[in-house]
Protein backbone atom coordinates (compact mmCIF):
# COMPACT_ATOMS: atom_id res chain seq x y z
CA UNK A 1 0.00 0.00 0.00
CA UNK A 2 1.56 3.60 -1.09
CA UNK A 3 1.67 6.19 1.34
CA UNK A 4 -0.88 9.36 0.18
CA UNK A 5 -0.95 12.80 1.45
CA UNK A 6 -4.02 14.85 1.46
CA UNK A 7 -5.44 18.56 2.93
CA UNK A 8 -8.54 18.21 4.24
CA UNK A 9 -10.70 21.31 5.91
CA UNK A 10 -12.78 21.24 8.48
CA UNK A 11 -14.69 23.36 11.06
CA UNK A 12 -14.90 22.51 14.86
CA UNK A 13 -15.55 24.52 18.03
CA UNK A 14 -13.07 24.52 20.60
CA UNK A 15 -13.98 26.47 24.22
CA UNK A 16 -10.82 28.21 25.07
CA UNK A 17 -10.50 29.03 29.17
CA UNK A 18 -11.41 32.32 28.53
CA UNK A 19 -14.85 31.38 27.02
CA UNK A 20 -15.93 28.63 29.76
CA UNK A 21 -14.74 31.17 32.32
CA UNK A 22 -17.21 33.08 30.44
CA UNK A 23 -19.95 30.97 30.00
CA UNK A 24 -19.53 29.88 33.97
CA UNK A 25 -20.05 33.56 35.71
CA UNK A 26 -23.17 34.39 32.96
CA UNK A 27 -25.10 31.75 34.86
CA UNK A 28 -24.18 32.72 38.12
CA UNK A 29 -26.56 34.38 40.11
CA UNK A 30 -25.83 37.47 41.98
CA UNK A 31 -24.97 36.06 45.16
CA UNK A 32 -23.23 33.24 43.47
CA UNK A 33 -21.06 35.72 41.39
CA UNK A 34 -20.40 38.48 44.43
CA UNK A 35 -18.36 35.36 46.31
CA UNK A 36 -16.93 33.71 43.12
CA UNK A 37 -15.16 37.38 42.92
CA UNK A 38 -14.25 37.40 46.29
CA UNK A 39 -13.22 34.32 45.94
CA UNK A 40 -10.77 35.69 42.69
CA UNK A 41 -9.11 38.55 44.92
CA UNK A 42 -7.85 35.96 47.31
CA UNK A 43 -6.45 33.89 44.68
CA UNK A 44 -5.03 36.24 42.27
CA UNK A 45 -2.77 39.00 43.87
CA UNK A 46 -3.57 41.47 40.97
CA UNK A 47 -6.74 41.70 41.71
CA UNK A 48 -8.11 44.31 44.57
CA UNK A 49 -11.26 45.77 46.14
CA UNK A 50 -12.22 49.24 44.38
CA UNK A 51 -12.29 51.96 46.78
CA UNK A 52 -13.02 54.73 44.63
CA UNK A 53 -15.59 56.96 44.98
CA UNK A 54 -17.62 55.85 42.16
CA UNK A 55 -17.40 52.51 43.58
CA UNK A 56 -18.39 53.57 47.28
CA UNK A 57 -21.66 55.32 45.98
CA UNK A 58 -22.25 52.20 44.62
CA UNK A 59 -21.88 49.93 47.44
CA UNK A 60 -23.76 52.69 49.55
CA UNK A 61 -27.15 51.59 46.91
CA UNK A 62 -27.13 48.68 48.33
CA UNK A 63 -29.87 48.02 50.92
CA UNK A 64 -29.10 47.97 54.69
CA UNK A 65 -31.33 44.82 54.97
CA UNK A 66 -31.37 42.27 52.48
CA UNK A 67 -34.74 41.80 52.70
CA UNK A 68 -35.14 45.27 51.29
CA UNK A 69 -36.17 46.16 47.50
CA UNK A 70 -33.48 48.92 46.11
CA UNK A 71 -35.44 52.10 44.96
CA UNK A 72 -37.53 51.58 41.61
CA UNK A 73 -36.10 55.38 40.62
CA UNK A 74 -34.80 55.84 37.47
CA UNK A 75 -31.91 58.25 39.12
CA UNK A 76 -30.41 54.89 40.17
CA UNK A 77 -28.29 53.92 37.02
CA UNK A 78 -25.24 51.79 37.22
CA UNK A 79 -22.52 52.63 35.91
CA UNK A 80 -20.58 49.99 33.51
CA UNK A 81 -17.20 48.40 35.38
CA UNK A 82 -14.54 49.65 33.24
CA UNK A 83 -15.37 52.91 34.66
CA UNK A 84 -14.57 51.81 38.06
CA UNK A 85 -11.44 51.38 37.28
CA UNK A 86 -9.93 54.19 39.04
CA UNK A 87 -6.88 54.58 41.10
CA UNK A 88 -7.50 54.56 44.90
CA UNK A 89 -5.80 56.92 47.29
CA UNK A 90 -3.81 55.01 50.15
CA UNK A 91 -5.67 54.31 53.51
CA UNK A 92 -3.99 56.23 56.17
CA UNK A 93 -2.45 54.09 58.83
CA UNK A 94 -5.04 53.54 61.70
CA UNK A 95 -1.83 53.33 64.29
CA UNK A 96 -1.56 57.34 65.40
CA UNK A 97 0.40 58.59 68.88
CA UNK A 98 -1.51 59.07 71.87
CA UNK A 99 -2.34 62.97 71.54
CA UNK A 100 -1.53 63.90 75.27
CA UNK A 101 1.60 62.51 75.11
CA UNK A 102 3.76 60.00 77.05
CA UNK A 103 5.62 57.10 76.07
CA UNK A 104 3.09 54.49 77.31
CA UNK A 105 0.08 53.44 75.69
CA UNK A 106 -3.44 53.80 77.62
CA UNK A 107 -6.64 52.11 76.47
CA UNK A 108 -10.07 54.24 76.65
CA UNK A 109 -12.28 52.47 78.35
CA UNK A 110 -14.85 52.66 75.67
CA UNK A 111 -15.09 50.19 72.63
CA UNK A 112 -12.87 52.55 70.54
CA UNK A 113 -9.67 51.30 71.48
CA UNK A 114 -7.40 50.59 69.00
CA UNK A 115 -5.84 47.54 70.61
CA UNK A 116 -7.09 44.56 69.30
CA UNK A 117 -6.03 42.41 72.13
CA UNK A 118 -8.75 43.55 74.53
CA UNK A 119 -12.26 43.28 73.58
CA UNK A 120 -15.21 44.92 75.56
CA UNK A 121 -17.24 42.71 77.59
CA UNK A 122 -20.68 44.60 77.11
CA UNK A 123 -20.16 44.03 72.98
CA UNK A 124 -20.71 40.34 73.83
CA UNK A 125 -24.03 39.01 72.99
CA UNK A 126 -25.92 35.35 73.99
CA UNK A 127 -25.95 32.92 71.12
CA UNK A 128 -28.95 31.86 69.97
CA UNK A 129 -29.97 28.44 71.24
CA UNK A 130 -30.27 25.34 68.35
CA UNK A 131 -32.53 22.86 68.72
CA UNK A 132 -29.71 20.16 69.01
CA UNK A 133 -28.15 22.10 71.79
CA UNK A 134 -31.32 22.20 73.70
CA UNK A 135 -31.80 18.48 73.11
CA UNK A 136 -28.78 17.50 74.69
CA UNK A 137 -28.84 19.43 77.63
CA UNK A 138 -31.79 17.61 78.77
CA UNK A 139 -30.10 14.25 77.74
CA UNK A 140 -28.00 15.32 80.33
CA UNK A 141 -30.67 15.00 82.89
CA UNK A 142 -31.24 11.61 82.35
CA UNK A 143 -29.94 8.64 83.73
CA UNK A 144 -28.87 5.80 81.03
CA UNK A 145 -25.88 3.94 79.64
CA UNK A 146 -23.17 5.68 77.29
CA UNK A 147 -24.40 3.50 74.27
CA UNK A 148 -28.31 4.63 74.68
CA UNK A 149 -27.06 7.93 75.43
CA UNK A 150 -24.72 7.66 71.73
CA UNK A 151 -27.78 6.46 69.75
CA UNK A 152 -29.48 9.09 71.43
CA UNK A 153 -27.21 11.44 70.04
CA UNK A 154 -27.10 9.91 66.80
CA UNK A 155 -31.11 10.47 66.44
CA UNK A 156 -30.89 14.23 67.43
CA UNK A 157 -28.33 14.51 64.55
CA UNK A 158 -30.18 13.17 62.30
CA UNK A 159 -33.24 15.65 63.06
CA UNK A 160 -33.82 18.35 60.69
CA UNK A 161 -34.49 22.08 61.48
CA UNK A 162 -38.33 21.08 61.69
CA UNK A 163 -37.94 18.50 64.42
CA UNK A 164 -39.05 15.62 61.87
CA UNK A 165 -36.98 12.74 61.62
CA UNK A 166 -37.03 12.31 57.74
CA UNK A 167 -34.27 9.57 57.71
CA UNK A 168 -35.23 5.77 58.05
CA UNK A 169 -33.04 3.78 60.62
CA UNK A 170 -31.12 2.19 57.94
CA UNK A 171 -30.12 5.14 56.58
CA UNK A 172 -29.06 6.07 59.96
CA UNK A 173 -27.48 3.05 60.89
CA UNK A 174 -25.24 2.86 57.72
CA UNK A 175 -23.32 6.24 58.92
CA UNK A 176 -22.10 4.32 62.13
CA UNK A 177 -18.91 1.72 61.56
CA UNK A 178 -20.19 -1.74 61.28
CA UNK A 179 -17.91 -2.75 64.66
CA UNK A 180 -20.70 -0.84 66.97
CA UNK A 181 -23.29 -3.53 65.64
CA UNK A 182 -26.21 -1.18 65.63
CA UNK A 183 -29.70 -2.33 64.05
CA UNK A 184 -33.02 -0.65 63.62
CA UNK A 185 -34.02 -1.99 66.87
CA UNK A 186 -31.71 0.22 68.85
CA UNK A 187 -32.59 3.09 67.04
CA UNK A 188 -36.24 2.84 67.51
CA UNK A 189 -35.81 2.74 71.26
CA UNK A 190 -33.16 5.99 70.91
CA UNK A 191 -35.94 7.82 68.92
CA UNK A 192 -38.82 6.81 71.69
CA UNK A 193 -36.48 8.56 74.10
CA UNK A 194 -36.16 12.06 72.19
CA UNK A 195 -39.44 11.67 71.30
CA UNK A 196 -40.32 12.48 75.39
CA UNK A 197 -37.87 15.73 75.29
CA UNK A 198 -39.05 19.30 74.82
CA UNK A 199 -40.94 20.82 72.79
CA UNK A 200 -43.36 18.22 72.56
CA UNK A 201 -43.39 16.62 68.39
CA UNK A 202 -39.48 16.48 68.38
CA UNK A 203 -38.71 13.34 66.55
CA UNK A 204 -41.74 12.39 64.50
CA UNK A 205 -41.62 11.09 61.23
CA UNK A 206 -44.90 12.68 59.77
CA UNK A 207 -47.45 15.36 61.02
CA UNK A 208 -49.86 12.80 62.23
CA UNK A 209 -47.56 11.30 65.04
CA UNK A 210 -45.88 15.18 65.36
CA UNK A 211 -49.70 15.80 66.39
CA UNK A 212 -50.49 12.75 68.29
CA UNK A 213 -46.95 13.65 70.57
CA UNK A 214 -48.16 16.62 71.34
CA UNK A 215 -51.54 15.54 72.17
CA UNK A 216 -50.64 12.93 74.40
CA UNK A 217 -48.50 15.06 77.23
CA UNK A 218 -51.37 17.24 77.51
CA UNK A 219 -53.23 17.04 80.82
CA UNK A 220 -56.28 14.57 81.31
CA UNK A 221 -58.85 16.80 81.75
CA UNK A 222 -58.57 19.04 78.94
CA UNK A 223 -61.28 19.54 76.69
CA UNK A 224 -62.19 17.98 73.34
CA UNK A 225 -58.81 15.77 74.22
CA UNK A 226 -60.25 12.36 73.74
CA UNK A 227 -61.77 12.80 70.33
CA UNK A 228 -59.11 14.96 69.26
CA UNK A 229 -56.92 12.20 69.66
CA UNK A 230 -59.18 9.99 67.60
CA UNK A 231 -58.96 12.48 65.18
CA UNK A 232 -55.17 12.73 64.72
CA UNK A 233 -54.82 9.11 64.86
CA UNK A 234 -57.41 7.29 63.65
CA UNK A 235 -59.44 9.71 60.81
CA UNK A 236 -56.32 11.98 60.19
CA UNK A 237 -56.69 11.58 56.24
CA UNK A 238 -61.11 12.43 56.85
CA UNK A 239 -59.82 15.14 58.92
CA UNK A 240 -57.16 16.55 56.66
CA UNK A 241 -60.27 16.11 53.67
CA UNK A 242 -62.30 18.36 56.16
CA UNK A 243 -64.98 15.31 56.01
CA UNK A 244 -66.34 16.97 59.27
CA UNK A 245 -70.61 15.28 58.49
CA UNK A 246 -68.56 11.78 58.02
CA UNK A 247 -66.49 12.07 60.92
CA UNK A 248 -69.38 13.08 62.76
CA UNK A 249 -71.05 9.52 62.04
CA UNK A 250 -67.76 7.60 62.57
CA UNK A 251 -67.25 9.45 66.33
CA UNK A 252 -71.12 9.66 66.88
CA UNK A 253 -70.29 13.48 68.63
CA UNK A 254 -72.19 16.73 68.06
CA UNK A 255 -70.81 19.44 65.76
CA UNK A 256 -69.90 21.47 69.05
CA UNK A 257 -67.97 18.88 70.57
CA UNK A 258 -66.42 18.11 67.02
CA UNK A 259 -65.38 21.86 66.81
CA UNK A 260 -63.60 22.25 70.21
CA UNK A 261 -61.42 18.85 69.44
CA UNK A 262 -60.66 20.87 65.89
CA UNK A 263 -60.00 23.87 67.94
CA UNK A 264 -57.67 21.81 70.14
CA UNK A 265 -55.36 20.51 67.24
CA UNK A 266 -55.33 23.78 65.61
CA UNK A 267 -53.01 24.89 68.61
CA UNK A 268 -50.40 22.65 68.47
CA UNK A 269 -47.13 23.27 66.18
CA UNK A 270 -46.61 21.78 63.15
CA UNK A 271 -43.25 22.14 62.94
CA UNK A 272 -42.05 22.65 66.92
CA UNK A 273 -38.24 22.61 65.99
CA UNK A 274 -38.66 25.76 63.97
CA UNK A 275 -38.31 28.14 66.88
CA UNK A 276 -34.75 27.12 67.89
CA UNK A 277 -31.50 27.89 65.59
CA UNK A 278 -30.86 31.13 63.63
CA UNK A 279 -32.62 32.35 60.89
CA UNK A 280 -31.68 30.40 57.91
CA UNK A 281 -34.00 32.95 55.33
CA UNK A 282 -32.06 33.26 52.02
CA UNK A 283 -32.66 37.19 50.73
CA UNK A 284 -33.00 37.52 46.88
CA UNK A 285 -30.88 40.68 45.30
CA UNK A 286 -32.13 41.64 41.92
CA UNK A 287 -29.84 42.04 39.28
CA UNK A 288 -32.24 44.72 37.21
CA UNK A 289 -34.43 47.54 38.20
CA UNK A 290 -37.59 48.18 36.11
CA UNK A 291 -39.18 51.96 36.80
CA UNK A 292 -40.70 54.23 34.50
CA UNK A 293 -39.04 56.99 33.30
CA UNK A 294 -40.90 59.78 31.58
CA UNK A 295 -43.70 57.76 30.57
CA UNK A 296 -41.33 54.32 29.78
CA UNK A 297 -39.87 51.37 31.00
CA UNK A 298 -36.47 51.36 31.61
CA UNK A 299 -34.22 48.55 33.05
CA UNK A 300 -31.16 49.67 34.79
CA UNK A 301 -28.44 47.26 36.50
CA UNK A 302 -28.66 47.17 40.51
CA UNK A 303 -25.70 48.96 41.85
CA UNK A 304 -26.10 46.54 44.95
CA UNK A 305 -24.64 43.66 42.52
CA UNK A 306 -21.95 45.69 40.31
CA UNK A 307 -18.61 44.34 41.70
CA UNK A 308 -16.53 46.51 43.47
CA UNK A 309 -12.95 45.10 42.11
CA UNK A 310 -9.84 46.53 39.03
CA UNK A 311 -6.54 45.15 38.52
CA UNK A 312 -3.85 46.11 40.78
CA UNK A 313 -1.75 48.81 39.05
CA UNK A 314 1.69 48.39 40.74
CA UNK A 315 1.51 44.96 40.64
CA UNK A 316 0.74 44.93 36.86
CA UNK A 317 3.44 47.49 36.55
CA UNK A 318 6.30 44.54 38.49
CA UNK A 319 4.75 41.91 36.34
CA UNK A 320 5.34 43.63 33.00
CA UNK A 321 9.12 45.20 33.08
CA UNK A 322 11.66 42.10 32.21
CA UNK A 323 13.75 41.97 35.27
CA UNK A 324 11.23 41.37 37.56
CA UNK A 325 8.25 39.96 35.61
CA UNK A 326 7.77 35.82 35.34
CA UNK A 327 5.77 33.08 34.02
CA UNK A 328 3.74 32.60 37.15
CA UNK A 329 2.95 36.52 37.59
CA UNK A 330 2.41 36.60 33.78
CA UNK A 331 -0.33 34.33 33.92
CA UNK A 332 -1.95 35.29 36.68
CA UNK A 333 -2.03 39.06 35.46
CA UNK A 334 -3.69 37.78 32.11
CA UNK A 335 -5.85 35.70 34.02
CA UNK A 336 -7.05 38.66 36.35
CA UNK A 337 -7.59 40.84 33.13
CA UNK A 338 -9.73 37.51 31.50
CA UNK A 339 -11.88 37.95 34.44
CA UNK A 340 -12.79 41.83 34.02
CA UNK A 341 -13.08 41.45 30.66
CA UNK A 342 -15.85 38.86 30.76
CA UNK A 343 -16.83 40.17 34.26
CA UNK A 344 -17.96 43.18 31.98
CA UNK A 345 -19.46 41.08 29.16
CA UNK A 346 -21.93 39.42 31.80
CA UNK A 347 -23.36 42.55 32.70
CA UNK A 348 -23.46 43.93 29.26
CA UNK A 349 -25.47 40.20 27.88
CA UNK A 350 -28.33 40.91 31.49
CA UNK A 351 -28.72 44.33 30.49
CA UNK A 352 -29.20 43.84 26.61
CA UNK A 353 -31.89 40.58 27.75
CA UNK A 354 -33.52 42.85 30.56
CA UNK A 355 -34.04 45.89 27.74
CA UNK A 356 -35.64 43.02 25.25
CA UNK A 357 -37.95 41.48 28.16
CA UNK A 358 -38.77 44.90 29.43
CA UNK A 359 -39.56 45.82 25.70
CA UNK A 360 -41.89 43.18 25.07
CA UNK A 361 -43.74 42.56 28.46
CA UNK A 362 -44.33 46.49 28.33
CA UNK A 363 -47.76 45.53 29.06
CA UNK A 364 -47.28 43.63 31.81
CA UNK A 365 -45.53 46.25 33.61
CA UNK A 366 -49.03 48.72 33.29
CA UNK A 367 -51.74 46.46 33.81
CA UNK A 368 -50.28 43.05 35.02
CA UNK A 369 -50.35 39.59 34.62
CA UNK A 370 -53.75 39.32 33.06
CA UNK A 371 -51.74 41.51 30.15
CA UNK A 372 -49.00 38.81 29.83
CA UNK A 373 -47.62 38.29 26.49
CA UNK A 374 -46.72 34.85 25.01
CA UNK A 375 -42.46 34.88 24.90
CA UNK A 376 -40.10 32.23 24.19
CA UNK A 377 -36.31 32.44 24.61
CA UNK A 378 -36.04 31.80 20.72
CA UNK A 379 -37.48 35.26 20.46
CA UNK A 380 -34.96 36.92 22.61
CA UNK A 381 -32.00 35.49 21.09
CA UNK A 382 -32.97 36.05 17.61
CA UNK A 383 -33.98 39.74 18.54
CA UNK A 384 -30.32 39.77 20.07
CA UNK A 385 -28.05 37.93 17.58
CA UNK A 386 -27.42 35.11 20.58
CA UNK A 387 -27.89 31.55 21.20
CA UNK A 388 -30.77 30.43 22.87
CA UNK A 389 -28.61 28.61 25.46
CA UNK A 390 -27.01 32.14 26.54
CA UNK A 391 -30.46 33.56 26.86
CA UNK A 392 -30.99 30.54 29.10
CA UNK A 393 -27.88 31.17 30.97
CA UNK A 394 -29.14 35.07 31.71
CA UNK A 395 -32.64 33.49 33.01
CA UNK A 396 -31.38 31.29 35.08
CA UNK A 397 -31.09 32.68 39.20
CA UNK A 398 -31.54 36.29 37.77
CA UNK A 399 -34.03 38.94 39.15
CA UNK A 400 -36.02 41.93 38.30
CA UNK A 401 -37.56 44.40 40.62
CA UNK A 402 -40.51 46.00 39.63
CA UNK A 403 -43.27 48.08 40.64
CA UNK A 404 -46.00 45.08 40.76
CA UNK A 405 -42.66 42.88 42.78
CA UNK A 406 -39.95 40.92 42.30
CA UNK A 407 -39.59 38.23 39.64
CA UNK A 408 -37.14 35.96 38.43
CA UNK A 409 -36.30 36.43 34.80
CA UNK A 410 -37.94 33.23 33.73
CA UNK A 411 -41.58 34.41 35.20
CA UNK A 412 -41.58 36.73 31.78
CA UNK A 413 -41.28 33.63 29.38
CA UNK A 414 -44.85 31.96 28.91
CA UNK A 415 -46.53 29.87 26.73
CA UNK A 416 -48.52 30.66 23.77
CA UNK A 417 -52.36 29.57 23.67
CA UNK A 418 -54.39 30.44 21.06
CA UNK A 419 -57.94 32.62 21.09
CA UNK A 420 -60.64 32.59 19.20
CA UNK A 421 -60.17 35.05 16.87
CA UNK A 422 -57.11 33.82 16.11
CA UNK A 423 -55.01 36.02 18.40
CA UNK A 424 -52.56 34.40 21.35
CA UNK A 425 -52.50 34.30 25.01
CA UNK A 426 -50.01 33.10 27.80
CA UNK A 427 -50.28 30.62 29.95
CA UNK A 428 -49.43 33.18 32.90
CA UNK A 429 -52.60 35.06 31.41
CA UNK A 430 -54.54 32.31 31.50
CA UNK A 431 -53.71 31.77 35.19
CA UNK A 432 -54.41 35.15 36.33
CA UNK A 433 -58.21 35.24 34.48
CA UNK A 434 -58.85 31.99 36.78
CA UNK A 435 -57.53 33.30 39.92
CA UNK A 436 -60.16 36.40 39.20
CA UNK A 437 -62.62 34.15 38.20
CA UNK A 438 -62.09 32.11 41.79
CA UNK A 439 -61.83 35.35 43.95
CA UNK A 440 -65.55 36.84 42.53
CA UNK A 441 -67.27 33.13 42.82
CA UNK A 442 -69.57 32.40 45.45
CA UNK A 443 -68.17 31.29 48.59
CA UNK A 444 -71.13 28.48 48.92
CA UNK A 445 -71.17 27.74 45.26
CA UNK A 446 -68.01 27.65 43.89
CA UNK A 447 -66.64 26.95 40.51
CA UNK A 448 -65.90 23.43 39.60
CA UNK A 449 -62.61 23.07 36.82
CA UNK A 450 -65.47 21.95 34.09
CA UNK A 451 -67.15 25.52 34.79
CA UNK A 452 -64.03 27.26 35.12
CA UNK A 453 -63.06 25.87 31.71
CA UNK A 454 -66.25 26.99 30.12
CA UNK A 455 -66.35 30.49 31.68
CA UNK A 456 -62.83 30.76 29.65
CA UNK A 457 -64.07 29.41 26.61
CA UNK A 458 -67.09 32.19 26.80
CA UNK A 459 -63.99 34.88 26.84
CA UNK A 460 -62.71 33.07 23.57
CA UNK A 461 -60.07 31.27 25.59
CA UNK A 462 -60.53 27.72 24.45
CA UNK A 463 -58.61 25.14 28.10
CA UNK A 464 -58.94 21.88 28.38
CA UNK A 465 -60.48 20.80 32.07
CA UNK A 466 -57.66 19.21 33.00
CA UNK A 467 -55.08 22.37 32.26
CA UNK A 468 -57.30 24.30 34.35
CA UNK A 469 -56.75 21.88 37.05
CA UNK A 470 -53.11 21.80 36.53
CA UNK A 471 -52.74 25.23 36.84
CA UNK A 472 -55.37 25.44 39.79
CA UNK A 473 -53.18 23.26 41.39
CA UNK A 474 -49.81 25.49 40.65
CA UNK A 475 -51.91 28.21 41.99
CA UNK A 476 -52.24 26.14 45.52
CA UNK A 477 -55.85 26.87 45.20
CA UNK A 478 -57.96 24.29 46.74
CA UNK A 479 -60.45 21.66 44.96
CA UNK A 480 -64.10 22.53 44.66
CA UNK A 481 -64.90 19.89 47.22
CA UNK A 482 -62.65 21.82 49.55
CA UNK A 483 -63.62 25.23 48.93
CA UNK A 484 -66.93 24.22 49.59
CA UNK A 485 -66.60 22.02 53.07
CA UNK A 486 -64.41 25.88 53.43
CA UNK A 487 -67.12 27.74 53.12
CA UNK A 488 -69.68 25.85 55.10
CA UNK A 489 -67.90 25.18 57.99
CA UNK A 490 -67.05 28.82 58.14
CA UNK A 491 -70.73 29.87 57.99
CA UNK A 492 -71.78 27.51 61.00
């Protein structure tokens, strides 16, 4: 066989660093991207915090609480982050001579001393007590061996924040070595002993026995105890259907006696683990403000989320003369400029997507969901000149505060139905026209899905029954059944 040379062409798409260091901080959310930076200044010595003054009006937008909205004003627009490049003046050094003199150091006896060493008792505060903590305190209390009181342990570990157990002894058993021999057996007894610490509930696997604990330490003698018992254990799915006339029959009790064992369970806590620990809430900073601006919509980047951070002049300076430049501070200075670059790209890409949903859903913003318009992420990229998947990338974890609230990106992208007269509708449309249709029904005589379906089709909205129960049901809007046992137990 003779040897043959050929040229052949052909096309393939390579991702370079610098494009899935890209692609990576576009999907990011805000949160996600503020640490991923913070992250880069402790890894990259080029890198450092912007002090500026541009950049400290910007990080004095952000709220004081995170639970706060930033201002919907239009006077609020960012500024793009190759303008924050600017050089900060040196901090002055926070070490300065005692003013009255002497050659030995004195401490105020306020909490403005400058030595670090020596902290101010009154600045102390408690810490909040967990739920574990609490547990084992009162483990301490009781008398038993040092295995019962290690399985004991074991089951408080394995509690969530709730108080439920949601783990199955095998699953528990598995994270112990196999030398300690411990079965399901052992466990069960471990989990009857938490199960008799406080709060009453700790320990339960479901809300039927977190009900029944609770019930079952309460004195004797209190009212509606015995059938509220009953209730919790043996009709808990009739009493969760509010089947009050069948549980009636099965109890053979009066309405009134019926009530005051309701009454009685709706004290207890669901959840009785909840009021321990520290507040795990997870606050939501929105990438875009929406406000209107001389009669229009305008989306502006949050200064809350803009990244306070430029490359370290003198350091870039070292790295680029000969002498005392290297391959190791070479890389890591084009790797710190790789990161502003596309740092600046990401916000670019969210504002040109927020300006094209703002653009479209323009009718959303003045008279709400019911105005809605059908949008796909097809029509955003094509609009833009970008792939669908980046589109994707900018609706994923991203956030828009408006005037009517705050909504993830993705809210604005909807389904199209088509009307009568041959016009189209979204899906988030659609579910707004049932939720008025639900709220103006009559409390006694509600709408079932079938009627709900027809009223629609009457407005030239043609829905299947069973989409209007599906989005019903994403709606967490009770069945007609429900609404009705609702209403009429409300009215006696």
């Amino acid at each position: 066989m003779g040897q043959t040379m050929e040229l052949r062409l052909r096309q393939h798409l390579t991702l370079t660093p610098q494009l899935q260091q890209a692609l990576r901080l576009l999907q990011l959310s805000s949160l996600e991207f503020e640490q991923e930076m913070r992250e880069a200044m402790d890894t990259n010595p080029f890198l450092e915090e912007d002090e500026s003054p541009r950049a400290k009006d910007a990080e004095a937008a952000r709220p004081t609480e995170a639970a706060e909205e930033p201002d919907a004003a239009g006077d609020a627009a960012a500024d793009s982050p190759a303008d924050e490049a600017a050089e900060a003046s040196p901090r002055p050094d926070d070490s300065a001579p005692d003013e009255r003199g002497g050659g030995m150091d004195e401490t105020p006896r306020n909490g403005s001393s400058h030595d670090h060493d020596e902290t101010d008792w009154t600045e102390w505060s408690e810490a909040q007590l967990t739920l574990r903590d609490h547990l084992r305190s009162q483990l301490l209390l009781s008398q038993m061996g040092e295995r019962d009181r290690a399985l004991a342990h074991l089951v408080i570990d394995a509690l969530d924040d709730d108080g439920y157990l949601k783990l199955s002894f095998e699953e528990i058993a598995a994270l112990v070595n196999a030398e300690h021999e411990v079965e399901a057996a052992d466990l069960a007894a471990a989990l009857r002993l938490v199960q008799t610490l406080e709060p009453a509930g700790i320990g339960a696997r479901s809300l039927r026995e977190c009900l029944l604990l609770q019930l079952q330490v309460l004195p004797a003698g209190t009212t509606g105890l015995p059938i509220a018992l009953k209730l919790a254990g043996e009709h808990f799915p009739l009493l969760a259907a509010r089947e009050f006339v069948r549980l009636q029959q099965l109890l053979g009790c009066s309405d009134s006696d019926l009530h005051v064992a309701r009454t009685l369970i709706r004290t207890l806590n669901p959840k009785p683990g909840l009021k321990f620990g520290p507040d795990d809430t997870r606050y939501v900073v929105p990438d875009i403000v929406v406000s209107k601006i001389r009669g229009r919509w305008t989306a502006t980047l949050n200064p809350a989320v803009l990244p306070r951070i430029r490359i370290n002049r003198a350091y870039a300076d070292i790295a680029g003369s000969r002498a005392s430049g290297g391959v190791q501070m070479s890389r890591q200075l084009q790797e710190a400029r790789w990161l502003i670059r596309n740092m600046e790209q990401r916000f670019v890409t969210i504002q040109r997507v927020a300006d094209a949903i703002v653009a479209k859903q323009r009718n959303f913003f003045e008279y709400g969901e019911v105005a809605m318009k059908p949008l796909a992420l097809k029509q955003i990229a094509t609009a833009l000149g970008l792939h669908e998947s980046t589109v994707s990338r900018v609706t994923n974890g991203k956030y828009m505060a408006t005037p009517r609230g705050l909504f993830e990106f993705k809210r604005f992208f909807s389904r199209q139905l088509t009307t009568d007269n041959g016009g189209a509708c979204s899906a988030t449309a659609i579910r707004a026209l049932l939720r008025e249709l639900i709220a103006a029904e009559s409390a006694l005589d509600p709408f079932s899905d079938a009627q709900l379906a027809r009223l629609l089709a009457g407005q030239g909205l043609h829905v299947a029954r069973r989409t209007v129960t599906k989005y019903r049901t994403l709606m967490r809007v009770p069945s007609v059944e429900l609404r009705r046992a609702m209403a009429r137990s409300a009215a006696a």
